[in-house]
N, C-alpha and C. Protein backbone atom coordinates (compact mmCIF):
# COMPACT_ATOMS: atom_id res chain seq x y z
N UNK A 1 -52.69 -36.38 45.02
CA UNK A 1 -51.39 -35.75 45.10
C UNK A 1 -50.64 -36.00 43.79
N UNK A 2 -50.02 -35.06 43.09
CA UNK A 2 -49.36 -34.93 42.38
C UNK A 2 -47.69 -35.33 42.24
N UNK A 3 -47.11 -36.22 41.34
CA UNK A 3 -46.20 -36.51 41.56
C UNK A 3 -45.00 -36.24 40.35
N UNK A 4 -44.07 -35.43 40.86
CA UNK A 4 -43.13 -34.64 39.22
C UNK A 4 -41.85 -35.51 39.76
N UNK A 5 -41.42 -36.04 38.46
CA UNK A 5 -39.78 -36.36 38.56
C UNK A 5 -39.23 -35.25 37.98
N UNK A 6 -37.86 -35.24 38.97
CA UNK A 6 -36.57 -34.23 37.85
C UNK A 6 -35.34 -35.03 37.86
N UNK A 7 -35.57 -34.54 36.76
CA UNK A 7 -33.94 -35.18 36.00
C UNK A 7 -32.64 -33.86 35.93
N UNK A 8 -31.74 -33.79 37.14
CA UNK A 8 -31.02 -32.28 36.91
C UNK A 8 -29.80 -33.26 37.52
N UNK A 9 -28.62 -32.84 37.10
CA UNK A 9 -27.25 -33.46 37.34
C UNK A 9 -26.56 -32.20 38.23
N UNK A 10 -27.07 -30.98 37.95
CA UNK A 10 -26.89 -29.62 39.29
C UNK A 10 -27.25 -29.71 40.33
N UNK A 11 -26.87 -29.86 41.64
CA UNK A 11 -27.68 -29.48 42.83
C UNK A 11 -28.12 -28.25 42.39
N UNK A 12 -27.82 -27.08 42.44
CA UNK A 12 -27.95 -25.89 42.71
C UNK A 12 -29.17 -25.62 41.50
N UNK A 13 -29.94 -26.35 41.09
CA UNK A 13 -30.60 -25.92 40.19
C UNK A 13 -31.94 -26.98 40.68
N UNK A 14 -31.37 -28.19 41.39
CA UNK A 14 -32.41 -29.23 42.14
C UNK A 14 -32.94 -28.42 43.05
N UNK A 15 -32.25 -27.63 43.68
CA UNK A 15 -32.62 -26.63 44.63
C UNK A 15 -33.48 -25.83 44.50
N UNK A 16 -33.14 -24.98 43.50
CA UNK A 16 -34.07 -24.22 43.00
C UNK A 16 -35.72 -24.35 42.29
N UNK A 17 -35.68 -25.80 42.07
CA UNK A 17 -36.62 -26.97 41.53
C UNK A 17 -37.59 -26.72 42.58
N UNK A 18 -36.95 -27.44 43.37
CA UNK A 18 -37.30 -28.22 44.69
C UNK A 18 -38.11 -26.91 45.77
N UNK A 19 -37.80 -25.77 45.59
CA UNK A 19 -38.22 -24.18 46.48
C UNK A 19 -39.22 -24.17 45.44
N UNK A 20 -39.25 -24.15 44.07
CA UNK A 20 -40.38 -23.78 43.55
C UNK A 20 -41.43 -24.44 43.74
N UNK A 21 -41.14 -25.75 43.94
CA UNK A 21 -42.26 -27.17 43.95
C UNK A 21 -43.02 -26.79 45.01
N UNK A 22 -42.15 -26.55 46.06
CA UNK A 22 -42.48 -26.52 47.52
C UNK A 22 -43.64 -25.19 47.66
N UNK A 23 -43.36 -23.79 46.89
CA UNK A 23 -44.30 -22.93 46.70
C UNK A 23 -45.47 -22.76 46.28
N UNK A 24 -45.03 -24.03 45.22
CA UNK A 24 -46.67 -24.09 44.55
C UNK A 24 -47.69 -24.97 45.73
N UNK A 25 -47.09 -26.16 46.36
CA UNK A 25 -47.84 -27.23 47.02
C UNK A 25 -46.38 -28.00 47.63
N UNK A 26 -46.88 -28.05 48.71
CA UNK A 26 -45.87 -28.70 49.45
C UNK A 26 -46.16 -30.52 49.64
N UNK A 27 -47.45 -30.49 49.05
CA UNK A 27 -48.05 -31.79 48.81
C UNK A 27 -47.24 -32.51 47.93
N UNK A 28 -46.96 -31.80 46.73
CA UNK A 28 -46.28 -32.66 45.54
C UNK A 28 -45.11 -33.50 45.89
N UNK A 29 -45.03 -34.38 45.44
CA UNK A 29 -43.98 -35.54 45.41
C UNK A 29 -43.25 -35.37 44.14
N UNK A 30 -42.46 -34.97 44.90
CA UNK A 30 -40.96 -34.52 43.79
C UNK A 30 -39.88 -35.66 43.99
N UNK A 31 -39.86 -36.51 42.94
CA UNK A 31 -38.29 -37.36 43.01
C UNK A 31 -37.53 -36.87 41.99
N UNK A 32 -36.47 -36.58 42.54
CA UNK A 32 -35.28 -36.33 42.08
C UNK A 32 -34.23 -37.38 41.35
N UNK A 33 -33.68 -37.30 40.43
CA UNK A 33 -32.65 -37.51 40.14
C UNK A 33 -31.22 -36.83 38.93
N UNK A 34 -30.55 -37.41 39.51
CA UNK A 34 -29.17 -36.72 38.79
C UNK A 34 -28.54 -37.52 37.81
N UNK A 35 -28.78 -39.01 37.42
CA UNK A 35 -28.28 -39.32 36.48
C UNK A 35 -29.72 -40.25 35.92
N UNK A 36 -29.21 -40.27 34.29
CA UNK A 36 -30.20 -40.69 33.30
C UNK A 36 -31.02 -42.22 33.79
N UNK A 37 -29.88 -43.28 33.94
CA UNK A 37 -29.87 -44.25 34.05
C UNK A 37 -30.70 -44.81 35.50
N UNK A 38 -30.12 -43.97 36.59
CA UNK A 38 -30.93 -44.30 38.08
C UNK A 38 -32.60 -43.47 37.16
N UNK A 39 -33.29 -43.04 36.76
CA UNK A 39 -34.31 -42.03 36.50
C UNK A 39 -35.13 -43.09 35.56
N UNK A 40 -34.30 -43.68 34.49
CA UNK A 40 -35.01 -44.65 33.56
C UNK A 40 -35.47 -45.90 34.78
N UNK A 41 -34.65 -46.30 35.60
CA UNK A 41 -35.48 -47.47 36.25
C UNK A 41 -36.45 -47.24 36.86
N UNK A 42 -36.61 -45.99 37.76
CA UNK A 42 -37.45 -45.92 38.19
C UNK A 42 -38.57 -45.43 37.54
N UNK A 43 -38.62 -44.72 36.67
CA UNK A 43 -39.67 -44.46 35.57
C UNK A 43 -40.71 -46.00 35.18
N UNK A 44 -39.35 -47.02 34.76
CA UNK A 44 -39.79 -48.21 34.49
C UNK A 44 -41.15 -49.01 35.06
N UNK A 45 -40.06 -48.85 36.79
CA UNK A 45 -41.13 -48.94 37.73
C UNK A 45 -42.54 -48.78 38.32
N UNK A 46 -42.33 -47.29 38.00
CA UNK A 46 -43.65 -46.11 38.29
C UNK A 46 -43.92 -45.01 37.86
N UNK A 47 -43.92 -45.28 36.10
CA UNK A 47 -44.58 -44.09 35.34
C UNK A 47 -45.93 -44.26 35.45
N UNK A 48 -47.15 -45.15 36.07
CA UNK A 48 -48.38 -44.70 35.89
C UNK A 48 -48.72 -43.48 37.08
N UNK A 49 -47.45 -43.48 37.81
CA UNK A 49 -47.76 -42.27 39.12
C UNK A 49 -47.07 -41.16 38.66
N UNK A 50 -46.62 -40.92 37.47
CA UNK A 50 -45.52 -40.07 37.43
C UNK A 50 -46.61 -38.80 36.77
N UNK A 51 -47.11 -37.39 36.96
CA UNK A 51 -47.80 -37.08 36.49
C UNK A 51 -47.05 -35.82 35.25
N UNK A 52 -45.68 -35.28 35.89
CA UNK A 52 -45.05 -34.32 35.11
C UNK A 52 -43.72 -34.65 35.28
N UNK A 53 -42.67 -34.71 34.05
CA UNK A 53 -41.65 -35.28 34.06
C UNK A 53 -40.66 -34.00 33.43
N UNK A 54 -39.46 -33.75 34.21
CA UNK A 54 -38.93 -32.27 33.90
C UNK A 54 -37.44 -33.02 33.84
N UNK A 55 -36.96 -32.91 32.21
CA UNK A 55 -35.50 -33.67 32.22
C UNK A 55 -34.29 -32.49 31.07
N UNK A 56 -33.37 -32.80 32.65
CA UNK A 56 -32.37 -32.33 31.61
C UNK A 56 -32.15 -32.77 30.49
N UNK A 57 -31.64 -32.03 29.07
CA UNK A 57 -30.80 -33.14 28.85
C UNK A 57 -29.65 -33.88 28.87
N UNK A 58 -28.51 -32.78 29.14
CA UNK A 58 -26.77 -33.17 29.56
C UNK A 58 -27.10 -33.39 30.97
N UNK A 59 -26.78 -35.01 30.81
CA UNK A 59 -26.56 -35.44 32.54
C UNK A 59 -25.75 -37.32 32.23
N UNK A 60 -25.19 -37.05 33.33
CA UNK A 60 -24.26 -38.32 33.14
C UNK A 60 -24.77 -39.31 32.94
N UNK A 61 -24.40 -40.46 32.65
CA UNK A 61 -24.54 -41.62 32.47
C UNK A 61 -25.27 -42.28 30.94
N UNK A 62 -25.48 -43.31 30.43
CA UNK A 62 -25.50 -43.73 29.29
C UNK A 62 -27.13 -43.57 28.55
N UNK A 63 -28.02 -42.81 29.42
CA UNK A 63 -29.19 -42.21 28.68
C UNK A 63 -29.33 -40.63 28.95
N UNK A 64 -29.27 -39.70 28.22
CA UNK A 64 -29.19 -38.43 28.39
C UNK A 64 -30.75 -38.19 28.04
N UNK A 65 -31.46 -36.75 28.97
CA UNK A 65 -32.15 -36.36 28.94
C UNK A 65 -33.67 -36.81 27.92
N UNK A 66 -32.95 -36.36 26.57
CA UNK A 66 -33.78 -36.71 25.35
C UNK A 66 -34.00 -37.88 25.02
N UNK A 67 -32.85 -39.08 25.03
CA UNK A 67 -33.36 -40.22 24.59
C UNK A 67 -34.55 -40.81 25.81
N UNK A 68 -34.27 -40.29 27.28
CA UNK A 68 -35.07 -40.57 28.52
C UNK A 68 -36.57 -40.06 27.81
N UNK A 69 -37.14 -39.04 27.12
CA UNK A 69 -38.11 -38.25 27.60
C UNK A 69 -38.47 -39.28 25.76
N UNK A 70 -38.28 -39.87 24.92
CA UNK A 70 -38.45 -40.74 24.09
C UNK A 70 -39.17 -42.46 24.82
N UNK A 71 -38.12 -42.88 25.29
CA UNK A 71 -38.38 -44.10 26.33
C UNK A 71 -39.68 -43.86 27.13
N UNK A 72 -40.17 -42.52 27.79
CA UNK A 72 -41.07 -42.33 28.72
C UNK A 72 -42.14 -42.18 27.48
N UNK A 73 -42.16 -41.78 25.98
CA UNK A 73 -43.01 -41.99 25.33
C UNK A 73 -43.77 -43.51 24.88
N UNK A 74 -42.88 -43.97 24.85
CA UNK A 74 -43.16 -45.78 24.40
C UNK A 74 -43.99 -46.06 25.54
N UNK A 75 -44.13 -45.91 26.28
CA UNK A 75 -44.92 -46.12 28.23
C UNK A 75 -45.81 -45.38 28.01
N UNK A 76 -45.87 -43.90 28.04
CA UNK A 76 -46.50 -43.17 28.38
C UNK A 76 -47.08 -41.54 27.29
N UNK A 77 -48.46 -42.04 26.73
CA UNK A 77 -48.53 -40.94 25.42
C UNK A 77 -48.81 -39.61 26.36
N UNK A 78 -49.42 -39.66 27.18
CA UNK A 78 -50.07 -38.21 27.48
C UNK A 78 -49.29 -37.52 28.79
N UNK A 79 -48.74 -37.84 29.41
CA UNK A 79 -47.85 -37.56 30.31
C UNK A 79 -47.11 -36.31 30.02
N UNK A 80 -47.51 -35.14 31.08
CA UNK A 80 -46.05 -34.04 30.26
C UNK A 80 -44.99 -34.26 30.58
N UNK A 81 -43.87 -33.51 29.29
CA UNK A 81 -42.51 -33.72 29.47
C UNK A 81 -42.05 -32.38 29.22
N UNK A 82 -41.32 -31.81 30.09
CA UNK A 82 -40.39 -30.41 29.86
C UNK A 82 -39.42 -31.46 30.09
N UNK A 83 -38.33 -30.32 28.92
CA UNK A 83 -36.91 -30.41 28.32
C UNK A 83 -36.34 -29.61 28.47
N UNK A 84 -34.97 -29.31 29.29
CA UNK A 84 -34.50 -28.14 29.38
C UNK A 84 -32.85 -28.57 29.14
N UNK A 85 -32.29 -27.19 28.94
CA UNK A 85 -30.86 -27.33 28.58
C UNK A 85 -30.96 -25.82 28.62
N UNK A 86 -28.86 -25.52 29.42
CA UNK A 86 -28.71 -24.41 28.87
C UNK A 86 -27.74 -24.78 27.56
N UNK A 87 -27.74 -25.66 27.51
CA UNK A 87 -26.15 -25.61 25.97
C UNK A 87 -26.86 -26.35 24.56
N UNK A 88 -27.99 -26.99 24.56
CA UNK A 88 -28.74 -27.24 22.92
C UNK A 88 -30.23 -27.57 23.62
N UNK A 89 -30.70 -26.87 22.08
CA UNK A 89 -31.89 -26.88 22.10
C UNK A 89 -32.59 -28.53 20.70
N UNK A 90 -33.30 -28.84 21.38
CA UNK A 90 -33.64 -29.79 19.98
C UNK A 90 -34.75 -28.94 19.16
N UNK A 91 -34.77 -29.76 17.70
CA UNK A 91 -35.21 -28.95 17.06
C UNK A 91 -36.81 -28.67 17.02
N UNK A 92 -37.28 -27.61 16.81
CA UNK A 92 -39.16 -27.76 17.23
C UNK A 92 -39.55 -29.08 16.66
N UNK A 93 -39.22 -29.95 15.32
CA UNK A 93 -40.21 -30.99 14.41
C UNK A 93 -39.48 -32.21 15.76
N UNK A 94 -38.31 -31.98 16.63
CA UNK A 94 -38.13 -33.45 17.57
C UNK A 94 -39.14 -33.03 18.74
N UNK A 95 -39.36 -31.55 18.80
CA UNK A 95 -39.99 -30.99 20.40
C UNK A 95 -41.38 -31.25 19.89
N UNK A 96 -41.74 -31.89 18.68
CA UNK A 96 -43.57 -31.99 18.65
C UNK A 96 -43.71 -33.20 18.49
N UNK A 97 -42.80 -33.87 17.97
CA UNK A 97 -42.77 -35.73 17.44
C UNK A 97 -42.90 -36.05 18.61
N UNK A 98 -42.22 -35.66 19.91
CA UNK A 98 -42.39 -36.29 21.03
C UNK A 98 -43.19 -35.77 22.05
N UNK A 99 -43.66 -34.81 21.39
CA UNK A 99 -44.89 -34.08 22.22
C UNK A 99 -43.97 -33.38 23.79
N UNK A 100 -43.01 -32.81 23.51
CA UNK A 100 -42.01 -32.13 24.59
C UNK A 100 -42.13 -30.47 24.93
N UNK A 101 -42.35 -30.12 25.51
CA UNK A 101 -42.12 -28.70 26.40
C UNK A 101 -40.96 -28.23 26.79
N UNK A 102 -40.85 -27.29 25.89
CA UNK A 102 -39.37 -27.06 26.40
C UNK A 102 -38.95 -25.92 27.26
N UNK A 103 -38.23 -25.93 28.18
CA UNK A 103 -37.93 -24.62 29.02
C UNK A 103 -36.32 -24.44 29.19
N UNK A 104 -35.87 -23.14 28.87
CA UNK A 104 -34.71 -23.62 28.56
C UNK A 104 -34.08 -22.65 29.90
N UNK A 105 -32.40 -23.09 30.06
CA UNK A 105 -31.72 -22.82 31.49
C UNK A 105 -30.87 -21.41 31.00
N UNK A 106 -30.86 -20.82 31.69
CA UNK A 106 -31.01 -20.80 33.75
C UNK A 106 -32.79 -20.65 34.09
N UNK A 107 -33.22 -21.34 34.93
CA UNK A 107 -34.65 -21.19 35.45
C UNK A 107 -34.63 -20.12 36.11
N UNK A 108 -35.23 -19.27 36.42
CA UNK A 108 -35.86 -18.16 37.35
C UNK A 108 -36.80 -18.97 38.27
N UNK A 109 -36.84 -18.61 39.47
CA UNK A 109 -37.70 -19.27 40.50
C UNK A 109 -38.66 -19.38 40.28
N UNK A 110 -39.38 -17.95 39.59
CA UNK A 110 -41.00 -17.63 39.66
C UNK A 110 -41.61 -18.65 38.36
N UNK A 111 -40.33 -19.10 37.43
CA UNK A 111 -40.87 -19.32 36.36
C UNK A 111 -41.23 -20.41 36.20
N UNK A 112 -40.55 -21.80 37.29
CA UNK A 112 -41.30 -22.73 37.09
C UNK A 112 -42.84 -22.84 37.31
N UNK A 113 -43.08 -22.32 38.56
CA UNK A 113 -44.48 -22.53 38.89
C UNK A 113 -45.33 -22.02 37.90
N UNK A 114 -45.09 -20.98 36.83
CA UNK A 114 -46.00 -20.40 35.74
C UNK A 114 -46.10 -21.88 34.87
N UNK A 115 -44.76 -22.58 34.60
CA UNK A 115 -45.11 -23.50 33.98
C UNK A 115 -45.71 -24.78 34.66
N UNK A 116 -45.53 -25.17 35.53
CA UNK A 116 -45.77 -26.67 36.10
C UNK A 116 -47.37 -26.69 36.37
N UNK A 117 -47.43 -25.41 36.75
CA UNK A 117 -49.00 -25.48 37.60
C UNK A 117 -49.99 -25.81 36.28
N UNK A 118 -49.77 -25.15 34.82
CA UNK A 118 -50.99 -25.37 34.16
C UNK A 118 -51.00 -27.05 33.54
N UNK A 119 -49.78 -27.20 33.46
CA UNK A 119 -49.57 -29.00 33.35
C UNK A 119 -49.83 -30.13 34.40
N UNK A 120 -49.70 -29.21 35.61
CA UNK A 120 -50.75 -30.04 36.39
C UNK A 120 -51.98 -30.23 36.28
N UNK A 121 -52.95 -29.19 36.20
CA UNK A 121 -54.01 -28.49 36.65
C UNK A 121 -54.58 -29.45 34.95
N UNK A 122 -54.22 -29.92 33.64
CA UNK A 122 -54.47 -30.78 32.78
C UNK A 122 -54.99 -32.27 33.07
């Protein structure tokens, strides 16, 4: 079983996460979270289970998105990471240094599963 964290500070977009996840495999273990800081501990905890990691980057608290999906590099080289934002994009030479995927907001329903499934299926 497959296990994706999200990092989204929106319900309404966890939601939309969360219907897509559920379409592809209702198997997957999706943890959620909404701020940086609750997301880094548990990462801490249990990144060898973590198989796809999908982080905002504007979200409250004192680690935002990008410096999170950096930290999960020091742990973890091969692990995917989508990056999404609707208000900045980082630049392609930070989106390859850290080996990041980027998908940018508003999501379309259909569109996660085009992306998640082939980063699973890796």
């Amino acid at each position: 079983m497959s296990t994706l964290l999200l990092l989204e500070d929106e319900l309404p977009l966890r939601d939309i996460f969360r219907i897509s996840v559920e379409m592809i495999n209702p198997n997957i273990k999706l943890k959620e979270f909404s701020v940086g800081d609750s997301a880094l501990a548990h990462i801490k905890a249990n990144w060898v289970d973590i198989n796809l990691y999908v982080l905002d980057i504007r979200v409250p608290g004192d680690i935002d998105g990008f410096e999170l999906a950096k930290e999960i590099r020091q742990l973890d080289q091969s692990t995917p990471i989508i990056l999404t934002s609707a208000f900045i994009r980082p630049a392609k030479t930070e989106l390859e240094k850290f080996k990041l995927i980027w998908m940018a907001k508003p999501w379309h329903l259909m569109e996660i599963p085009n992306k998640i499934i082939p980063l699973l299926q890796s």
